[in-house]
C-alpha atoms as a PDB file:
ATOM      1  CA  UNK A   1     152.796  13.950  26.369  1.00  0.00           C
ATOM      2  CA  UNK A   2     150.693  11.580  27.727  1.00  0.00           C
ATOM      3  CA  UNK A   3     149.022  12.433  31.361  1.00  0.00           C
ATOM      4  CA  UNK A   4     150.034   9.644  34.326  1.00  0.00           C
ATOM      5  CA  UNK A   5     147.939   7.446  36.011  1.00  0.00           C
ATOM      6  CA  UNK A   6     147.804   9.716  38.818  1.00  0.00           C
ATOM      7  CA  UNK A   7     147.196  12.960  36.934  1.00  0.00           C
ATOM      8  CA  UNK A   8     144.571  11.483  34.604  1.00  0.00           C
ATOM      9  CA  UNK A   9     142.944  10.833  38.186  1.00  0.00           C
ATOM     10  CA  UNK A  10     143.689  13.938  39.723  1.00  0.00           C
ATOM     11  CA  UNK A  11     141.805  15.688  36.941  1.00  0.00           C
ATOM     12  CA  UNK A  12     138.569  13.346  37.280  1.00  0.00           C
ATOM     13  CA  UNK A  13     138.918  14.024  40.586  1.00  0.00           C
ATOM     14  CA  UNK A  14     138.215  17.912  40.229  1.00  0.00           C
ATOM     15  CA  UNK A  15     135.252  17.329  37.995  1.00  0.00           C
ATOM     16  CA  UNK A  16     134.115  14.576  40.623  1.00  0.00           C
ATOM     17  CA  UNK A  17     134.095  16.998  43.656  1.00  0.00           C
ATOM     18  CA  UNK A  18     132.102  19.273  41.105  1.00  0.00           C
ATOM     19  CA  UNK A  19     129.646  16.956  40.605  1.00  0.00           C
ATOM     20  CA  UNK A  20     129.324  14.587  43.829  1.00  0.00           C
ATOM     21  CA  UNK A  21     130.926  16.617  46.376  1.00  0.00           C
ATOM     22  CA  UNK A  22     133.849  13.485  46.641  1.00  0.00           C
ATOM     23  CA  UNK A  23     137.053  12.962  44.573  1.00  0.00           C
ATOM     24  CA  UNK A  24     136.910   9.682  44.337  1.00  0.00           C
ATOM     25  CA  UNK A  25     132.852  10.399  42.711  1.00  0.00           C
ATOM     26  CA  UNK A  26     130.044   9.081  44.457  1.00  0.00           C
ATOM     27  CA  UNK A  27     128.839   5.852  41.746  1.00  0.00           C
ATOM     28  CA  UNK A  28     125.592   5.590  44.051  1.00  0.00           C
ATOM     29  CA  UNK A  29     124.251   9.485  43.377  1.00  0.00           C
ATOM     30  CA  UNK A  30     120.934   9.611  42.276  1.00  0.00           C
ATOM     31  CA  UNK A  31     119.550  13.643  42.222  1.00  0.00           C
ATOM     32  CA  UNK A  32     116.328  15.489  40.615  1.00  0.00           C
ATOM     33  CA  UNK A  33     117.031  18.933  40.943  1.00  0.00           C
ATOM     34  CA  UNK A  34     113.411  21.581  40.209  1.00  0.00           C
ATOM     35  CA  UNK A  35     113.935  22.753  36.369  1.00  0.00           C
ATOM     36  CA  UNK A  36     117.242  20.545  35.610  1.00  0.00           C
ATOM     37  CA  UNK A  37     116.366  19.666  31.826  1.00  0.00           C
ATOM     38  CA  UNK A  38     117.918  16.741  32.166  1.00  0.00           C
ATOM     39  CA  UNK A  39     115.995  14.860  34.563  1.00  0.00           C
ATOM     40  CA  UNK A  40     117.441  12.559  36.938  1.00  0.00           C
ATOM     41  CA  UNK A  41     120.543  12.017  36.800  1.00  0.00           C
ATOM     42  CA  UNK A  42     123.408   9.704  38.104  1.00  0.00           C
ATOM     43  CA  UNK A  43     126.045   8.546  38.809  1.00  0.00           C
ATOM     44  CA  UNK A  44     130.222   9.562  39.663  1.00  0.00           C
ATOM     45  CA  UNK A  45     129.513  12.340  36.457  1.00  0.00           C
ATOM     46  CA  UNK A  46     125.964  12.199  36.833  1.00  0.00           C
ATOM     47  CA  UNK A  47     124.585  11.112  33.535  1.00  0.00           C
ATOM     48  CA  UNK A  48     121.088  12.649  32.792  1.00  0.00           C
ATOM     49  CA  UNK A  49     117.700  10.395  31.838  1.00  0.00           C
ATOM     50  CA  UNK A  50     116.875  13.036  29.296  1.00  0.00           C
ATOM     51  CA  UNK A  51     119.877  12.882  27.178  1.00  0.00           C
ATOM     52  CA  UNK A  52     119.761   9.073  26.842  1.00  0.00           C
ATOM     53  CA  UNK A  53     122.643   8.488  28.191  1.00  0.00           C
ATOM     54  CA  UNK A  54     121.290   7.175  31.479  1.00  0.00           C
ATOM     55  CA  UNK A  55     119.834   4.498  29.455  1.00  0.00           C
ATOM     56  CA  UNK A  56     123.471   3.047  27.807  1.00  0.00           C
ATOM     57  CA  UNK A  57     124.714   3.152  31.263  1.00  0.00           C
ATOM     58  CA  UNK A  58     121.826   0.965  32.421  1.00  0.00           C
ATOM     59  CA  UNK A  59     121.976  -1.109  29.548  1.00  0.00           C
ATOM     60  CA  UNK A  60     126.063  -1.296  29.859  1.00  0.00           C
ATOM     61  CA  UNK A  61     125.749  -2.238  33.221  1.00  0.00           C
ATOM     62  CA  UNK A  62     123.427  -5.276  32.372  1.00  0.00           C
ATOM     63  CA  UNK A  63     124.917  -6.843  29.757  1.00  0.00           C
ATOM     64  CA  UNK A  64     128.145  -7.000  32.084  1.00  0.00           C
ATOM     65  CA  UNK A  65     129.234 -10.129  33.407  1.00  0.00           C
ATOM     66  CA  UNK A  66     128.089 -11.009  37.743  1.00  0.00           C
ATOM     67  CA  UNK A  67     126.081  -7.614  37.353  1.00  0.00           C
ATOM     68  CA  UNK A  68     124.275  -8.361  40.505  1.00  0.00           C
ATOM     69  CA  UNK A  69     121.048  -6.045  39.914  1.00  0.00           C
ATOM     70  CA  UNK A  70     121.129  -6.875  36.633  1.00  0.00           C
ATOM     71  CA  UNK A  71     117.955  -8.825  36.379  1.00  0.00           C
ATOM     72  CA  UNK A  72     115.748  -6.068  38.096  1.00  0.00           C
ATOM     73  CA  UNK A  73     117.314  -2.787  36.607  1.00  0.00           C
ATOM     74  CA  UNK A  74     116.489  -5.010  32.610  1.00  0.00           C
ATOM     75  CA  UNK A  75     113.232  -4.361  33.738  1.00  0.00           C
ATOM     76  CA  UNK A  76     113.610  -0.887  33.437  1.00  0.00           C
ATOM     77  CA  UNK A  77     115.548  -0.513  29.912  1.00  0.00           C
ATOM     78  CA  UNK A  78     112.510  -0.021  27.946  1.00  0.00           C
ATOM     79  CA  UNK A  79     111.317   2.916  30.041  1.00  0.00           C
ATOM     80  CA  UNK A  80     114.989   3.991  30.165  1.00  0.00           C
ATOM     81  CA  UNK A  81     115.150   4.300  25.873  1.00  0.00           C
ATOM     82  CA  UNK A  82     112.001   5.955  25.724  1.00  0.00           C
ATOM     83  CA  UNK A  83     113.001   8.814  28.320  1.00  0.00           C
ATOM     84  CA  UNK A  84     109.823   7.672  30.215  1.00  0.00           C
ATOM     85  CA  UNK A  85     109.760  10.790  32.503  1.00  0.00           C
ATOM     86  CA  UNK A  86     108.069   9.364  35.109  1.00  0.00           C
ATOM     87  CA  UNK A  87     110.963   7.597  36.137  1.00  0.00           C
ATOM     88  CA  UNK A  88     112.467  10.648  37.971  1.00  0.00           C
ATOM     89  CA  UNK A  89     110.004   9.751  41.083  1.00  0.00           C
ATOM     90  CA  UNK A  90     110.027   6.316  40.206  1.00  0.00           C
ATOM     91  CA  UNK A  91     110.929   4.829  44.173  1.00  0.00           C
ATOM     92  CA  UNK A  92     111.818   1.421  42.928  1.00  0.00           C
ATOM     93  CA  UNK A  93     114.131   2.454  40.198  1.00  0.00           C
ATOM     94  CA  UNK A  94     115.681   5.117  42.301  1.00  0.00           C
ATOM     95  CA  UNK A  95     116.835   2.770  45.038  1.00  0.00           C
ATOM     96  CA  UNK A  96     117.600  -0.088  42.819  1.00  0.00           C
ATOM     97  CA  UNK A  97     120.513   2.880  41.294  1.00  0.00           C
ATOM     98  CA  UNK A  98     121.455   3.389  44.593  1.00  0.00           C
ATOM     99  CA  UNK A  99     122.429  -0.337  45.272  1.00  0.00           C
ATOM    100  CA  UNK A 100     123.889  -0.565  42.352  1.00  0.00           C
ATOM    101  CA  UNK A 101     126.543   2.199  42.948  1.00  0.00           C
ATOM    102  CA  UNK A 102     127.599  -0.195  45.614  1.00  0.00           C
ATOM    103  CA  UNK A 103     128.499  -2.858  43.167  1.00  0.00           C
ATOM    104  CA  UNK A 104     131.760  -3.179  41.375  1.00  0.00           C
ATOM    105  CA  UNK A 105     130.594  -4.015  38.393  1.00  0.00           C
ATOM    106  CA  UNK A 106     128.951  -0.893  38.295  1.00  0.00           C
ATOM    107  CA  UNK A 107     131.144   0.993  39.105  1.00  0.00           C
ATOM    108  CA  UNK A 108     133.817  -0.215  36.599  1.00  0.00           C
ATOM    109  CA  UNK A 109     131.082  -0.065  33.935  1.00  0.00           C
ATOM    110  CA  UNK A 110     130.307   3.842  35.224  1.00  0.00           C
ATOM    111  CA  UNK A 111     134.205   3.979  34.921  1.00  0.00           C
ATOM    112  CA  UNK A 112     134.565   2.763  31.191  1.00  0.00           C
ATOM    113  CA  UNK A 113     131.358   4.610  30.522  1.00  0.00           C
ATOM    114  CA  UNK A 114     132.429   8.047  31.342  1.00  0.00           C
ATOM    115  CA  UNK A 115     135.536   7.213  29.810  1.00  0.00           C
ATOM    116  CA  UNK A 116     134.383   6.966  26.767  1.00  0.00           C
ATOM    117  CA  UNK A 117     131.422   9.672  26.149  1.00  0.00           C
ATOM    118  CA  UNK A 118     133.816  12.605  28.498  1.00  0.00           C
ATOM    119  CA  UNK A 119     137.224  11.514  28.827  1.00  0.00           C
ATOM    120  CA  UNK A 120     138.495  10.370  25.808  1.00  0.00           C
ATOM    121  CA  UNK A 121     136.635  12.858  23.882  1.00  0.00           C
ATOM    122  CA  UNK A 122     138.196  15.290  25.716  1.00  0.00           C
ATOM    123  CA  UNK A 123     141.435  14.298  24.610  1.00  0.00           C
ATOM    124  CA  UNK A 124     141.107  14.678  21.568  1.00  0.00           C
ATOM    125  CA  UNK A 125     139.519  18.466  21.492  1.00  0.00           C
ATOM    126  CA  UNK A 126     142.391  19.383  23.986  1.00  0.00           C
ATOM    127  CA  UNK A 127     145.062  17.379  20.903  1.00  0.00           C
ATOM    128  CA  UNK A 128     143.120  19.039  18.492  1.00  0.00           C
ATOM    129  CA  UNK A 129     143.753  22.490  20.160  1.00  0.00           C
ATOM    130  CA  UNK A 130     147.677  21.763  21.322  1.00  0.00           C
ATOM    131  CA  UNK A 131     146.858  21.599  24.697  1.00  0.00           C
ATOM    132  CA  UNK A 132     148.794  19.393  26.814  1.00  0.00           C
ATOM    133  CA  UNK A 133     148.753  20.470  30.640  1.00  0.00           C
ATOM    134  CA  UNK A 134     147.040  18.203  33.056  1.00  0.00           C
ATOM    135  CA  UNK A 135     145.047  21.164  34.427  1.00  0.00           C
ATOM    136  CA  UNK A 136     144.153  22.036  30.973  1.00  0.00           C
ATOM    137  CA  UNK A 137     142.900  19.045  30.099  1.00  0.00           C
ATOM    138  CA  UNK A 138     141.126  18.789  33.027  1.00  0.00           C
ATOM    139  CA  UNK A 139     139.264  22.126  32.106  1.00  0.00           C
ATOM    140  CA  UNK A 140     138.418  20.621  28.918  1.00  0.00           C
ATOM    141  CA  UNK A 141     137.010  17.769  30.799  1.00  0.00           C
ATOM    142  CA  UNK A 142     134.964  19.671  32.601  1.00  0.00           C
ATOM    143  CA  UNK A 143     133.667  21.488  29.684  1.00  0.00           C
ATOM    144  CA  UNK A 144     132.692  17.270  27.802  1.00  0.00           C
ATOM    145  CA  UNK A 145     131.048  17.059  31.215  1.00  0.00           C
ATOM    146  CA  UNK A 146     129.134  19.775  31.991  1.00  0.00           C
ATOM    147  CA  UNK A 147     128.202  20.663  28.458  1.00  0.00           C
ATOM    148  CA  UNK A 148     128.922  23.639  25.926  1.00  0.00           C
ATOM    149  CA  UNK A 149     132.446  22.963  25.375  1.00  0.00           C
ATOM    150  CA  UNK A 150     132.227  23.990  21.475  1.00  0.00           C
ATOM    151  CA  UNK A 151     130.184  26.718  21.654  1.00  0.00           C
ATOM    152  CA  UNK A 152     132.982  28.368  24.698  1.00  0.00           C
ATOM    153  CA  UNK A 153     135.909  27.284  22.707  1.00  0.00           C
ATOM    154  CA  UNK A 154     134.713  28.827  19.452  1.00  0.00           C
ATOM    155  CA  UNK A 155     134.151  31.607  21.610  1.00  0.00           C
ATOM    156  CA  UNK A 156     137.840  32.344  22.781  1.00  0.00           C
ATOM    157  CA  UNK A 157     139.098  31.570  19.152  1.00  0.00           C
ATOM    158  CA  UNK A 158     137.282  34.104  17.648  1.00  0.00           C
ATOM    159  CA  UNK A 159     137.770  36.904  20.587  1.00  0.00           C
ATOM    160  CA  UNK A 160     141.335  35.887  21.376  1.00  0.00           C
ATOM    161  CA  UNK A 161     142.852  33.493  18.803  1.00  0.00           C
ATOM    162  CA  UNK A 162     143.768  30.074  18.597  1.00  0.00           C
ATOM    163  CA  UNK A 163     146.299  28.485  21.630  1.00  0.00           C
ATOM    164  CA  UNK A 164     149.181  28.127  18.712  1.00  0.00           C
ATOM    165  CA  UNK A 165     149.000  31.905  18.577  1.00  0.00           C
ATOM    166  CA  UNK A 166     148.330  33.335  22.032  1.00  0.00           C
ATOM    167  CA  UNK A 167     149.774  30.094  24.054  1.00  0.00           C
ATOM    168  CA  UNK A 168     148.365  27.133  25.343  1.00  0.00           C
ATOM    169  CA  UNK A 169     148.061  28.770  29.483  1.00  0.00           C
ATOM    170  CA  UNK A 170     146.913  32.314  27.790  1.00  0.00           C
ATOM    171  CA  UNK A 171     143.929  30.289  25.821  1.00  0.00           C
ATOM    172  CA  UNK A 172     142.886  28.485  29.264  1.00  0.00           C
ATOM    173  CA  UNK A 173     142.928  31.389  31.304  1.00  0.00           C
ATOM    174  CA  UNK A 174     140.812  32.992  28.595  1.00  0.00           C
ATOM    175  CA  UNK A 175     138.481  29.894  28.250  1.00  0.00           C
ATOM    176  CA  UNK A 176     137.595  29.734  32.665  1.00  0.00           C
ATOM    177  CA  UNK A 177     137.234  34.135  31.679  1.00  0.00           C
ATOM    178  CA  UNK A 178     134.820  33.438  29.256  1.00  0.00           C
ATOM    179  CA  UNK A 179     133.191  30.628  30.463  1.00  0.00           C
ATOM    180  CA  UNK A 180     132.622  31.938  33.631  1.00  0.00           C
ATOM    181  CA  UNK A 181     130.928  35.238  32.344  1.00  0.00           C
ATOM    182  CA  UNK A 182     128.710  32.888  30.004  1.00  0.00           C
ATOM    183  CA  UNK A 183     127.946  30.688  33.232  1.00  0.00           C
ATOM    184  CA  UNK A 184     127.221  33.387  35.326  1.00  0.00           C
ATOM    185  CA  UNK A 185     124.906  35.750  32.925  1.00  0.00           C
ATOM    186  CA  UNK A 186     122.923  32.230  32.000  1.00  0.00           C
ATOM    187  CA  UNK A 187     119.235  32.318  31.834  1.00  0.00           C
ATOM    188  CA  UNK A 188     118.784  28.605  33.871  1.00  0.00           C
ATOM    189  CA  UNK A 189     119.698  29.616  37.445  1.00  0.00           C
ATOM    190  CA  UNK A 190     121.296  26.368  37.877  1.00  0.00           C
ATOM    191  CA  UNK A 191     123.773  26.978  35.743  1.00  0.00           C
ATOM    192  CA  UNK A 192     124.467  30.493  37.298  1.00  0.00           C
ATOM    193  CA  UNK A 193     125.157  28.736  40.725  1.00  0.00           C
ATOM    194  CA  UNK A 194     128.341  26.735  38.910  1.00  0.00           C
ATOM    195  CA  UNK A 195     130.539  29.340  38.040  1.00  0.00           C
ATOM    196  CA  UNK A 196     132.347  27.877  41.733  1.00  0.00           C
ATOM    197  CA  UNK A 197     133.609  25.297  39.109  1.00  0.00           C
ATOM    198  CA  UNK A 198     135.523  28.244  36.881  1.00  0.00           C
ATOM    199  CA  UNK A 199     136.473  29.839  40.071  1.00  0.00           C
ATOM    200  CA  UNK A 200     138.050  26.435  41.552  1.00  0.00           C
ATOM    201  CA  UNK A 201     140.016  26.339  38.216  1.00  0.00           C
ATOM    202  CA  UNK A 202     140.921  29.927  38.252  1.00  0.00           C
ATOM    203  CA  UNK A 203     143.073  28.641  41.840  1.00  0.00           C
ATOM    204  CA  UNK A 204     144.886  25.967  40.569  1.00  0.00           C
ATOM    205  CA  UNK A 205     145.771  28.133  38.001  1.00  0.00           C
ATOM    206  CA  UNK A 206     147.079  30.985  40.410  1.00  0.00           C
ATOM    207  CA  UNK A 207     148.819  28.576  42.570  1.00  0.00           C
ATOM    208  CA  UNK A 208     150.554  27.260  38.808  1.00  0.00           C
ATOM    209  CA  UNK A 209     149.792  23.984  39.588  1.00  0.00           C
ATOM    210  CA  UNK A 210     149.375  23.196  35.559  1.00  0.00           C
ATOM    211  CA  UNK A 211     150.980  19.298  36.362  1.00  0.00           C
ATOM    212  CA  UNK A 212     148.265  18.887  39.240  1.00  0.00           C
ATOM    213  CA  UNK A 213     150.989  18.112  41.773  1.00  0.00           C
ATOM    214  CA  UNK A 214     149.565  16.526  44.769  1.00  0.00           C
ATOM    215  CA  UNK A 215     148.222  17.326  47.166  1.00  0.00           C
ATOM    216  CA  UNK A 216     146.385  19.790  45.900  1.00  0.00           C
ATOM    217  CA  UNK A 217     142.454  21.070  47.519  1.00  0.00           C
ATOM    218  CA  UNK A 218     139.029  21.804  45.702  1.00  0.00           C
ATOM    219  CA  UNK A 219     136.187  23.132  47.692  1.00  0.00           C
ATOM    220  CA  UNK A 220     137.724  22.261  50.413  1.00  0.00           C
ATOM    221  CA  UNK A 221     138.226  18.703  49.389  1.00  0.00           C
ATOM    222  CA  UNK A 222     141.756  17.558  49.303  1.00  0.00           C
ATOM    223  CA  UNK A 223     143.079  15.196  46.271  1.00  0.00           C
ATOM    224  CA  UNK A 224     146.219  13.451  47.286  1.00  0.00           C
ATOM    225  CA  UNK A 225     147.769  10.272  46.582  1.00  0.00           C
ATOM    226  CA  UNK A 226     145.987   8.181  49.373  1.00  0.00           C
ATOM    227  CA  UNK A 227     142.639   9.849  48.146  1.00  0.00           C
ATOM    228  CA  UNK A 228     143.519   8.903  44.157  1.00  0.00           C
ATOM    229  CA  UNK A 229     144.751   5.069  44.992  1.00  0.00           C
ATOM    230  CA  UNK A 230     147.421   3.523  47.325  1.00  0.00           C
ATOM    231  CA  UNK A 231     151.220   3.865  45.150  1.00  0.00           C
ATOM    232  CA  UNK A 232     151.661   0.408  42.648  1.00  0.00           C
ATOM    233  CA  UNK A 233     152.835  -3.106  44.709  1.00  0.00           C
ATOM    234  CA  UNK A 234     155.416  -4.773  43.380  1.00  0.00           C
ATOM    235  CA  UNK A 235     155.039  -8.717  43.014  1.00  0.00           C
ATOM    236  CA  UNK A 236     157.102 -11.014  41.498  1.00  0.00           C
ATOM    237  CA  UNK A 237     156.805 -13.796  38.917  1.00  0.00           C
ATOM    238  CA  UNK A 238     156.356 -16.044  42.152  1.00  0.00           C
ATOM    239  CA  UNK A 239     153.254 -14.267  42.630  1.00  0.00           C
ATOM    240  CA  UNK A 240     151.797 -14.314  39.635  1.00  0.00           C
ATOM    241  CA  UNK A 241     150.367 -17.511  38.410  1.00  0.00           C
ATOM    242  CA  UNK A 242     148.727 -16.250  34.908  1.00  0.00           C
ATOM    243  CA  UNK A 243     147.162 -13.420  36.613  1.00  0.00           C
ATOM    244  CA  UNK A 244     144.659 -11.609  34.074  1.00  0.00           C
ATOM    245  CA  UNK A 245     145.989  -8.080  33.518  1.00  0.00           C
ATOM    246  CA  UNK A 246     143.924  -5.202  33.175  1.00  0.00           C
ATOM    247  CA  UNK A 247     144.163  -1.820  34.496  1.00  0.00           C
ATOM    248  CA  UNK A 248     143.416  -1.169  38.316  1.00  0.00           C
ATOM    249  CA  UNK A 249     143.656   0.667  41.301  1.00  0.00           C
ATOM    250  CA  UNK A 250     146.308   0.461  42.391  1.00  0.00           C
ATOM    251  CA  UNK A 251     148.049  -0.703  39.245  1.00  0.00           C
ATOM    252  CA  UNK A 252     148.689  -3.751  38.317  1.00  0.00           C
ATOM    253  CA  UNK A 253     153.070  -4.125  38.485  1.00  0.00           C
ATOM    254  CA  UNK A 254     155.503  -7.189  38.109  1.00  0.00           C
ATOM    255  CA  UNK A 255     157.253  -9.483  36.008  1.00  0.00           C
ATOM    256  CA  UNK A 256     153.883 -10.427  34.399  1.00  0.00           C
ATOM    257  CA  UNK A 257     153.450  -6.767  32.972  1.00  0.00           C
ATOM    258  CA  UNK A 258     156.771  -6.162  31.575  1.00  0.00           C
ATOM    259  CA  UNK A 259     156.854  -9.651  29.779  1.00  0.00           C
ATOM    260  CA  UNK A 260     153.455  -8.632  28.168  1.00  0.00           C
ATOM    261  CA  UNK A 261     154.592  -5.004  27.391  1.00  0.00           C
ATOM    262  CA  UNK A 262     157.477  -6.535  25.878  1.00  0.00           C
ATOM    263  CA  UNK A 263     155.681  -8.770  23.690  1.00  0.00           C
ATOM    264  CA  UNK A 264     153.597  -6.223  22.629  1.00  0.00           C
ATOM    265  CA  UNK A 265     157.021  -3.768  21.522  1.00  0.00           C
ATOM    266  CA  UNK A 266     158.013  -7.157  19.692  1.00  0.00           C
ATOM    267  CA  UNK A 267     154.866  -6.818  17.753  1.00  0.00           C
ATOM    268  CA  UNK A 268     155.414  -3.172  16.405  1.00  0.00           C
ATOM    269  CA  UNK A 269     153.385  -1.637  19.230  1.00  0.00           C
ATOM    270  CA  UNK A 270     155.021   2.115  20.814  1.00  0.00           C
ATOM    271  CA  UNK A 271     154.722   1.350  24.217  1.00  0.00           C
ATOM    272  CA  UNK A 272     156.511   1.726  27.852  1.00  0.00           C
ATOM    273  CA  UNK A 273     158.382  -1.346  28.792  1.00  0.00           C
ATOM    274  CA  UNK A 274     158.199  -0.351  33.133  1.00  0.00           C
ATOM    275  CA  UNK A 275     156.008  -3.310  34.132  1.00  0.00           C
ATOM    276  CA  UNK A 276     153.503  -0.731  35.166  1.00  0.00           C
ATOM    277  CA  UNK A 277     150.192  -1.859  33.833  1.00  0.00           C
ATOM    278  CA  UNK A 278     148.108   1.711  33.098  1.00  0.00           C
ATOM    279  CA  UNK A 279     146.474   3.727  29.960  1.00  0.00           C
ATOM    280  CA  UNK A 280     149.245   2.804  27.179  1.00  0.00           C
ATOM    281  CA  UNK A 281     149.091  -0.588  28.484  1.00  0.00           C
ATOM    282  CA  UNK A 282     145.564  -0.739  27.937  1.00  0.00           C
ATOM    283  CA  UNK A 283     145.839   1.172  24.787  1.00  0.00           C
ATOM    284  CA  UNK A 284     147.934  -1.423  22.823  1.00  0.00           C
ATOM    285  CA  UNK A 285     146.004  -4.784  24.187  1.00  0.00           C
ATOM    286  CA  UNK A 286     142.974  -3.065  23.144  1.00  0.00           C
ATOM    287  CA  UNK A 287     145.092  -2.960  20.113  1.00  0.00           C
ATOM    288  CA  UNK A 288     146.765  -5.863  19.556  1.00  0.00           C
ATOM    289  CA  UNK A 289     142.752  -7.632  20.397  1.00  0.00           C
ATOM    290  CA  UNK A 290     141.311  -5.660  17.545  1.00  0.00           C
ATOM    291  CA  UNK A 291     143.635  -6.805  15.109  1.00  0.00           C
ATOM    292  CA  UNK A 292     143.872 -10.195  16.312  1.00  0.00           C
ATOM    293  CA  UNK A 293     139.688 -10.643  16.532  1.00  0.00           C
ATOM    294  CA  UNK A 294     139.623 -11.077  19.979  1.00  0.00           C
ATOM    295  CA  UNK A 295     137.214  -8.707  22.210  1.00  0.00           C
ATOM    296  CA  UNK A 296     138.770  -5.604  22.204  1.00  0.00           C
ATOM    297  CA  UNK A 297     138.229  -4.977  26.024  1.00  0.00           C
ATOM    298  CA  UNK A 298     142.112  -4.093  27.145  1.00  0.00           C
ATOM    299  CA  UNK A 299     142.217  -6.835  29.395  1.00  0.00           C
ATOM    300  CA  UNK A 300     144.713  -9.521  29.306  1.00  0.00           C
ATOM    301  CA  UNK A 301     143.478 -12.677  29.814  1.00  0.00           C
ATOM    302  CA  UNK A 302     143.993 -16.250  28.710  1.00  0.00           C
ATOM    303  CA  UNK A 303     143.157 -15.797  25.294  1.00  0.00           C
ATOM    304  CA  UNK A 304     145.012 -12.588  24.776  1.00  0.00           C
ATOM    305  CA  UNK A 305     147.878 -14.005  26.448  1.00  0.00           C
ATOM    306  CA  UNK A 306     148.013 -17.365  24.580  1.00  0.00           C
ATOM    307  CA  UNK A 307     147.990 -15.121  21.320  1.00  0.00           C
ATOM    308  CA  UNK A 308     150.757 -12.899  22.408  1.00  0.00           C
ATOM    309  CA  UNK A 309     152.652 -16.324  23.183  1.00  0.00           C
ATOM    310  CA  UNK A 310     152.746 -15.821  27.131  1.00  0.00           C
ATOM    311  CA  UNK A 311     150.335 -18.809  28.236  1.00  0.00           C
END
C-alpha cells in the first residue's frame, strides 16, 4: 500500500536528521569532510561533486524557471561535469550554494532531484523485495542514500533468506544487524562513525513504530506533524479561480482537486477521488501529460487542465 503524504515525509525526515542534523533537511549545507571520497557535497541529502551528481543538481537548478542564481552558478557547470576538484575550496562557488539553499526554486529542484536518484528508486527495491512498512522503506532509503544498498541486501538474502520466506520485519531487523556490523568494521573511519544511523533505526523498531506514527524522535530531533507541514486547508470553489495544482506543503485540497481527480478516473486512471492533491495525484497528471504530449512535470496547469476539459 502506498505510504501517505505524511509518512513518505516522516521517512525523509529520518534520513534528513542523518544527514543535516534537521528533519525538514538543511537545502543550504555545503560540507568537505578530510578523506570523504566524495568531495564536497550538498545539499538536504548531500549530493557529492565526485559522483557527478552535484553537477545535475546544478545544472537542474539552472535550467529551472526564476532560478535566481542561475546566471552565476552556469558559470560553474563546466567545472561541475568535469569533477574539477578544486572546487571543494572554491569560496565563490561555496557561498553562491549557500544562497541558493535559500531559494525556492532550489529547493523544489533539490526536492524533485532527490526524488528521483533516492526515493523513487527506493521504492522499487523495497516492491521488488515485498516490503511495505513505512519504517522499512525508510531503511531502504537510507541504504539509496548513503550507498551500498545491493551489496547489504544480497548480504541478508544469502545469510538469512529472502523477506517472502523469513518475513518482511525479520529481513529488516536482519538488514540494520548486518549493516551495522559492515558499517562499523569499515576500513574509511567515516563510515565507522555512522552506525548511529542503524542504531536510530534499531529504536523505532523496538518502540514498533513500523507506520512511523507521529511524533516520533531521532537523535534527539523530534518529527511531528508541525515539523513535517501544517495539516491540508480546505478552500472552496470560491477560492479557487483556475489555481495551478501541483503537489505542496501543505497540500493542495478543494473542489478544484476532486474535479481534476475525477476527470482523471473518467479517463481510465486508478486514482483517489478525496480532493487531496499528493503522490497519486501527481502520479496520474504526470501520466495523463505523457500520453497527451504535454511536459510531463505533474503539475496542473492551464494546458493540462484545458486537455482534461476543466478550463
Amino acid at each position: 500500500m502506498p505510504l501517505t503524504f505524511l509518512q513518505k515525509r516522516a521517512a525523509q525526515a529520518i534520513i534528513n536528521v542523518f544527514e543535516t542534523g534537521t528533519p525538514g533537511g538543511d537545502y543550504a549545507m555545503v560540507t568537505l569532510l578530510p578523506g570523504d571520497s566524495g568531495h564536497l557535497t550538498y545539499g538536504r541529502a548531500q549530493t557529492t561533486l565526485g559522483s557527478g551528481n552535484l553537477h545535475l543538481l546544478i545544472k537542474a537548478y539552472c535550467d529551472a524557471a526564476n532560478a535566481a542564481l542561475s546566471s552565476q552558478l552556469s558559470g560553474f557547470l563546466r567545472r561541475l561535469e568535469d569533477i574539477d576538484l578544486t572546487l571543494d575550496h572554491d569560496f565563490e562557488f561555496r557561498s553562491l550554494l549557500m544562497q541558493g539553499g535559500a531559494d525556492p526554486v532550489m529547493q523544489d529542484v533539490q526536492d524533485a532531484f532527490f526524488d528521483r536518484l533516492y526515493w523513487t528508486p527506493a521504492e522499487v527495491a523495497a516492491g521488488n523485495l515485498g516490503i511495505g512498512d513505512p519504517l522499512a522503506l525508510a531503511v531502504v532509503y537510507d541504504g539509496k542514500v548513503h550507498g551500498s544498498w545491493i551489496r547489504i541486501r544480497d548480504r541478508v538474502n544469502e545469510r538469512h533468506g529472502r523477506p517472502d520466506t523469513i518475513g518482511q520485519r525479520g529481513w529488516v531487523h536482519r538488514y540494520i544487524a548486518e549493516r551495522r556490523a559492515w558499517l562499523a568494521g569499515h576500513s574509511n573511519h567515516l563510515l565507522r562513525r555512522t552506525v548511529y544511523r542503524m542504531d536510530a533505526f534499531s529504536s523505532l523498531m523496538d518502540s514498533n513504530n513500523w507506520s512511523l506514527a507521529l511524533p516520533f524522535s531521532v537523535r534527539g530531533q523530534e518529527i511531528n506533524q508541525h515539523v513535517l507541514g501544517a495539516p491540508p486547508v480546505r478552500v472552496t470553489a470560491e477560492d479557487t479561480q483556475q489555481r495551478t495544482l501541483r503537489l505542496t506543503m501543505p497540500t493542495m485540497t478543494g473542489s478544484d482537486v476532486e474535479a481534476l481527480e475525477r476527470a482523471l478516473a473518467e479517463r481510465g486512471w486508478a486514482i483517489n477521488i478525496d480532493g487531496v492533491f499528493d503522490e497519486g495525484t501527481k502520479r496520474c497528471v504526470t501520466q495523463f501529460q505523457d500520453e497527451v504530449g504535454l511536459v510531463a512535470d505533474g503539475i496542473a496547469g492551464p494546458a493540462t487542465l484545458s486537455a482534461l476539459d476543466l478550463a
